[in-house]
C-alpha atoms as a PDB file:
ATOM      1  CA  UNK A   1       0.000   0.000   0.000  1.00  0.00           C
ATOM      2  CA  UNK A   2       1.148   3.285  -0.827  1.00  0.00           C
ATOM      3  CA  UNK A   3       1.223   6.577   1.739  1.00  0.00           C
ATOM      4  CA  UNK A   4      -1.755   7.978  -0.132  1.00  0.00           C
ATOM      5  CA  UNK A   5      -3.928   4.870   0.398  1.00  0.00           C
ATOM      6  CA  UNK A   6      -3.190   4.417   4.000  1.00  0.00           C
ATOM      7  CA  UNK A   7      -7.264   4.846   5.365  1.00  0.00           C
ATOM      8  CA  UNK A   8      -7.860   7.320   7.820  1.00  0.00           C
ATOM      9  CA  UNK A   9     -11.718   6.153   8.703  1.00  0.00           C
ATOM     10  CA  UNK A  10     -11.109   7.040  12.660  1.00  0.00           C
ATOM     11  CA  UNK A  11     -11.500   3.577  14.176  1.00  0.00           C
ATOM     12  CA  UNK A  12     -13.519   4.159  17.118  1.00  0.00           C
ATOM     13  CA  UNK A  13     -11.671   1.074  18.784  1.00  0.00           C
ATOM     14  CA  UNK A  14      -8.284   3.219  18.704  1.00  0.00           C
ATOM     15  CA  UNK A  15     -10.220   5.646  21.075  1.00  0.00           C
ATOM     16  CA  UNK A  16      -9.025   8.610  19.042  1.00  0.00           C
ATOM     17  CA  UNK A  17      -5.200   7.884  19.259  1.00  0.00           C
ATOM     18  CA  UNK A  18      -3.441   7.009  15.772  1.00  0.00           C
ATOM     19  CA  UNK A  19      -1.065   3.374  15.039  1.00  0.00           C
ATOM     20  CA  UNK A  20       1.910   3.351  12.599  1.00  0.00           C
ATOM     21  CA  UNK A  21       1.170   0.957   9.673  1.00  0.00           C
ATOM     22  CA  UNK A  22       3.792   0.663   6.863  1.00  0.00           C
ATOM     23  CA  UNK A  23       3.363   1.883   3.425  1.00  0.00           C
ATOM     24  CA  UNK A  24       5.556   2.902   0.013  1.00  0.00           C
ATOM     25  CA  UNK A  25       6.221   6.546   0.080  1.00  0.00           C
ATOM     26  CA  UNK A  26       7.333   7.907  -3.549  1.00  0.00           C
ATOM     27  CA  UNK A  27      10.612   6.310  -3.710  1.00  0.00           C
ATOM     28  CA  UNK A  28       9.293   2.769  -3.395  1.00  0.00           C
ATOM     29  CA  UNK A  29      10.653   2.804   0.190  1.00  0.00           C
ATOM     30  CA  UNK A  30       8.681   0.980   3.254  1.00  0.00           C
ATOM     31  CA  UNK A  31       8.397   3.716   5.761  1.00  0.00           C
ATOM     32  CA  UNK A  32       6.169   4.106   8.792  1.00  0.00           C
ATOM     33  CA  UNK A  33       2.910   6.270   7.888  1.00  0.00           C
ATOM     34  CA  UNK A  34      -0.025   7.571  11.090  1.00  0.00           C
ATOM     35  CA  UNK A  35      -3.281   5.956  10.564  1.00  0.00           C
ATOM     36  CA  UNK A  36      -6.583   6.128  11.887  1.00  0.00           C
ATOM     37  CA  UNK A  37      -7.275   2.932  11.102  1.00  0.00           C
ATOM     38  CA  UNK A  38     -10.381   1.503   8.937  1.00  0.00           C
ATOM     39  CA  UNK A  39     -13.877  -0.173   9.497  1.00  0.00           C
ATOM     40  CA  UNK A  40     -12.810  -3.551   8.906  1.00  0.00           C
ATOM     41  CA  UNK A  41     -10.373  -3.032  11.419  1.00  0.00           C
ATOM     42  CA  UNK A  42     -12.954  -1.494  13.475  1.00  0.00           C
ATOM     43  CA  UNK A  43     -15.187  -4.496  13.328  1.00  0.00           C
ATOM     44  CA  UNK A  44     -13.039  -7.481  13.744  1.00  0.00           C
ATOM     45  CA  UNK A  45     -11.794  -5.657  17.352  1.00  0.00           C
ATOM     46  CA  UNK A  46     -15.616  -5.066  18.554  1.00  0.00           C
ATOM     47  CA  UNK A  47     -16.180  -8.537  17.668  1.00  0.00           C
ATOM     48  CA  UNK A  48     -13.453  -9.980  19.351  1.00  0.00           C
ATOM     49  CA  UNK A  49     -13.445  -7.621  22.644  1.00  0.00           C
ATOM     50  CA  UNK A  50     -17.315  -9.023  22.242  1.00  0.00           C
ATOM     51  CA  UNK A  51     -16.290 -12.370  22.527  1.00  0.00           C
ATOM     52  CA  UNK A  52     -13.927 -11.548  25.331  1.00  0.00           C
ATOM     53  CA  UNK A  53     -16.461 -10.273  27.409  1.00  0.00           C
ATOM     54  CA  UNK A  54     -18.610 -13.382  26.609  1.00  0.00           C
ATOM     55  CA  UNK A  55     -15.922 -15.722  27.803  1.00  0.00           C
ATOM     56  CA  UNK A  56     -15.308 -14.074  30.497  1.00  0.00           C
ATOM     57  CA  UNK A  57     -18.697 -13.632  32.045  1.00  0.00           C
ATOM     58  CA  UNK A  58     -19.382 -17.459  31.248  1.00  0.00           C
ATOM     59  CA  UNK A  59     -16.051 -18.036  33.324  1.00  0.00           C
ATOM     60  CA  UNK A  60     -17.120 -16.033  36.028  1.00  0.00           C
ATOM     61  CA  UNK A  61     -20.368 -18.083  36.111  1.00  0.00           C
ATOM     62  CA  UNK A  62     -18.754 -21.206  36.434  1.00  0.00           C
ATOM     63  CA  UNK A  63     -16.678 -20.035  39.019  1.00  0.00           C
ATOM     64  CA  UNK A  64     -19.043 -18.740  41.184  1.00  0.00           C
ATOM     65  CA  UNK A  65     -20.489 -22.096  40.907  1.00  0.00           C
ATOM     66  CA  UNK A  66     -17.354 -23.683  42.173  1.00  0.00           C
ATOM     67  CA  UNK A  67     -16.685 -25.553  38.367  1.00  0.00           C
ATOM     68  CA  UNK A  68     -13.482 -23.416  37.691  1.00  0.00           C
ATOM     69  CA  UNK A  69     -11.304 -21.275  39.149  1.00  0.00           C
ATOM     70  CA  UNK A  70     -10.955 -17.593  38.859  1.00  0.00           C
ATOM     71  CA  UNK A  71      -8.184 -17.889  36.635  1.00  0.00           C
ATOM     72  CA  UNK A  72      -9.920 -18.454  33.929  1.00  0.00           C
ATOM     73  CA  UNK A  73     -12.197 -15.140  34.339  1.00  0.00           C
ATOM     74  CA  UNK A  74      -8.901 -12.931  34.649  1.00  0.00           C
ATOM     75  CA  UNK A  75      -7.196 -14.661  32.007  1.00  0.00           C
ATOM     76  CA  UNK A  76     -10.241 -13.636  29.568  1.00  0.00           C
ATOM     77  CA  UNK A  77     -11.129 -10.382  31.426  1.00  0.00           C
ATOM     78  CA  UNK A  78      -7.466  -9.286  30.401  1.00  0.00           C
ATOM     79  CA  UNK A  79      -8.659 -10.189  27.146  1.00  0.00           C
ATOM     80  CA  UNK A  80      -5.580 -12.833  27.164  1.00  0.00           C
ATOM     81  CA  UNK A  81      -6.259 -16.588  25.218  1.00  0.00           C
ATOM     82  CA  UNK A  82      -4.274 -19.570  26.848  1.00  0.00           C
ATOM     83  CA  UNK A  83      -1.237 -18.786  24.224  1.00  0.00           C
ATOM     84  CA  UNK A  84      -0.936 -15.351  25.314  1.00  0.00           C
ATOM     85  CA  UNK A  85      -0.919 -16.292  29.212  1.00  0.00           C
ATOM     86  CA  UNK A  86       1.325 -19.006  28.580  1.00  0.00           C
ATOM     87  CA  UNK A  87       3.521 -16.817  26.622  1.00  0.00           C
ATOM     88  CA  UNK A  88       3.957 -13.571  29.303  1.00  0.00           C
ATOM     89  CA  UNK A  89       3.626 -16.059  32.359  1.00  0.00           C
ATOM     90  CA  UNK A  90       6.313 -18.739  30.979  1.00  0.00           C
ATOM     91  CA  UNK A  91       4.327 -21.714  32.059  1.00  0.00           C
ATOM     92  CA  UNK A  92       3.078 -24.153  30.148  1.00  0.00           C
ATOM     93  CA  UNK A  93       0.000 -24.363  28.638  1.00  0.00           C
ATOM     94  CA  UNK A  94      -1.080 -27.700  30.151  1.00  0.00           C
ATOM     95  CA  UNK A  95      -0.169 -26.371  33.786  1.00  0.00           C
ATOM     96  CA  UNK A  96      -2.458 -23.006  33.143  1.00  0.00           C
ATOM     97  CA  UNK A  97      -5.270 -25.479  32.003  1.00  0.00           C
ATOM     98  CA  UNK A  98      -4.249 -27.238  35.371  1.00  0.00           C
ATOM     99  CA  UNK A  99      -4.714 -23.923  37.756  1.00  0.00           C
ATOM    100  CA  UNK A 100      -7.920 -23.425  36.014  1.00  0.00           C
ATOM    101  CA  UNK A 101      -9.093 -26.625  37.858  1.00  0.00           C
ATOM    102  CA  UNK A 102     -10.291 -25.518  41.182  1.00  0.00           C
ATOM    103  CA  UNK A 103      -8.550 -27.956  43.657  1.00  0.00           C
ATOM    104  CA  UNK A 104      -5.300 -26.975  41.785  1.00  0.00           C
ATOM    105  CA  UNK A 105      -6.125 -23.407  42.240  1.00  0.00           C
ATOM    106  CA  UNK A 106      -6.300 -23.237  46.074  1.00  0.00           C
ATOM    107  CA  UNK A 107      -3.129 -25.390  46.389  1.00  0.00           C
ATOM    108  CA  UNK A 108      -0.804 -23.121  44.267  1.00  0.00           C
ATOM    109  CA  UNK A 109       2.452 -21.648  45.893  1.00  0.00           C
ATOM    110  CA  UNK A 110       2.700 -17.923  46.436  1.00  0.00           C
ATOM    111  CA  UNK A 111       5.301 -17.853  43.827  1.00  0.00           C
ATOM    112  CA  UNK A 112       3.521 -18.854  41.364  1.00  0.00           C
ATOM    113  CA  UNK A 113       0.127 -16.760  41.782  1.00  0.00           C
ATOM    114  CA  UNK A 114       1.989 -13.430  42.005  1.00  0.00           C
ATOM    115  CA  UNK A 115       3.252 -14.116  38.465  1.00  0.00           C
ATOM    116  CA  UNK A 116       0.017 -14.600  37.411  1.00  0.00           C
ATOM    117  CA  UNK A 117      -0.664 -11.799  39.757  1.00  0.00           C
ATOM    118  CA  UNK A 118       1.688  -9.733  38.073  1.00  0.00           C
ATOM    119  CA  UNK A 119       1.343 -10.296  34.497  1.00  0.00           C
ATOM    120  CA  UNK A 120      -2.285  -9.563  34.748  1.00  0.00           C
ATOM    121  CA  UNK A 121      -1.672  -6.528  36.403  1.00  0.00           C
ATOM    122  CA  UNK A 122      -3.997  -6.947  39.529  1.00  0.00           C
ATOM    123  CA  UNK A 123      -2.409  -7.542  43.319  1.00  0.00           C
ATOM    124  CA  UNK A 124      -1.966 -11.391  44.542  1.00  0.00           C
ATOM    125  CA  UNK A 125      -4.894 -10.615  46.813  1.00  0.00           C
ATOM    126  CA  UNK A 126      -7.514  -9.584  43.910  1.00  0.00           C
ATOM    127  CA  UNK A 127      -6.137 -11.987  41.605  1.00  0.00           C
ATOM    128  CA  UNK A 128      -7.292 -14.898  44.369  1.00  0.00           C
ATOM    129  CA  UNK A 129     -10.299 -13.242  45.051  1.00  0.00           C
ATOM    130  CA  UNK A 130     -13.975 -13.514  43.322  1.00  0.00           C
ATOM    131  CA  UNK A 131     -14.844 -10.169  41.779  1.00  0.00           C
ATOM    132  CA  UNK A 132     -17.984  -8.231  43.146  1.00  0.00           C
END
């Protein structure tokens, strides 16, 4: 795409900040060009920040009713997928899926809930804690 073409629709999702995007300015070189993003754009994010919010109020659901633990409801609520947690946290997928399980939950080391503390940016207390 060239600098000219680079759409400037003002993506409500970018909340009225710009991104850099790359484009072809006259010389044929990529450089980086402000955009304000475009509708598509602006509909896949509501969609997915949608399905987010889904996810994470049927987590909280189930772990109100003592099926999962609340893992599971920050990990969406952070609008994080298992791949994402498992990438900032540096455990393994299989042990995440393992701490969603309440019996696991309760029985984790300090250690290892103020990472997850930490990466999803809440205090070890909140993170153990059901939301109001």
């Amino acid at each position: 795409m060239r600098e000219e073409e680079v759409p400037q629709e003002q993506n409500s999702t970018l909340n009225g900040n710009r991104k850099a995007v790359y484009a072809l300015d006259s010389d044929g070189k990529y450089r980086t060009v402000a955009s304000e993003g475009w509708s598509a754009e602006e509909i896949v994010t509501s969609q997915a920040v949608e399905e987010f919010d889904r996810l994470a109020k049927d987590a909280l659901e189930r772990a109100k009713k003592g099926l999962c633990s609340i893992l599971e409801y920050q990990m969406y609520h952070n609008r994080m997928d298992l791949s994402l947690l498992s990438q900032t946290t540096g455990f393994f997928r299989w042990t995440i899926k393992r701490d969603f399980d309440i019996k696991y939950f309760e029985k984790m080391k300090l250690n290892r809930a103020e990472k997850y503390a930490f990466v999803l940016g809440i205090g070890v207390e909140e993170f153990k804690s059901m939301p109001s």
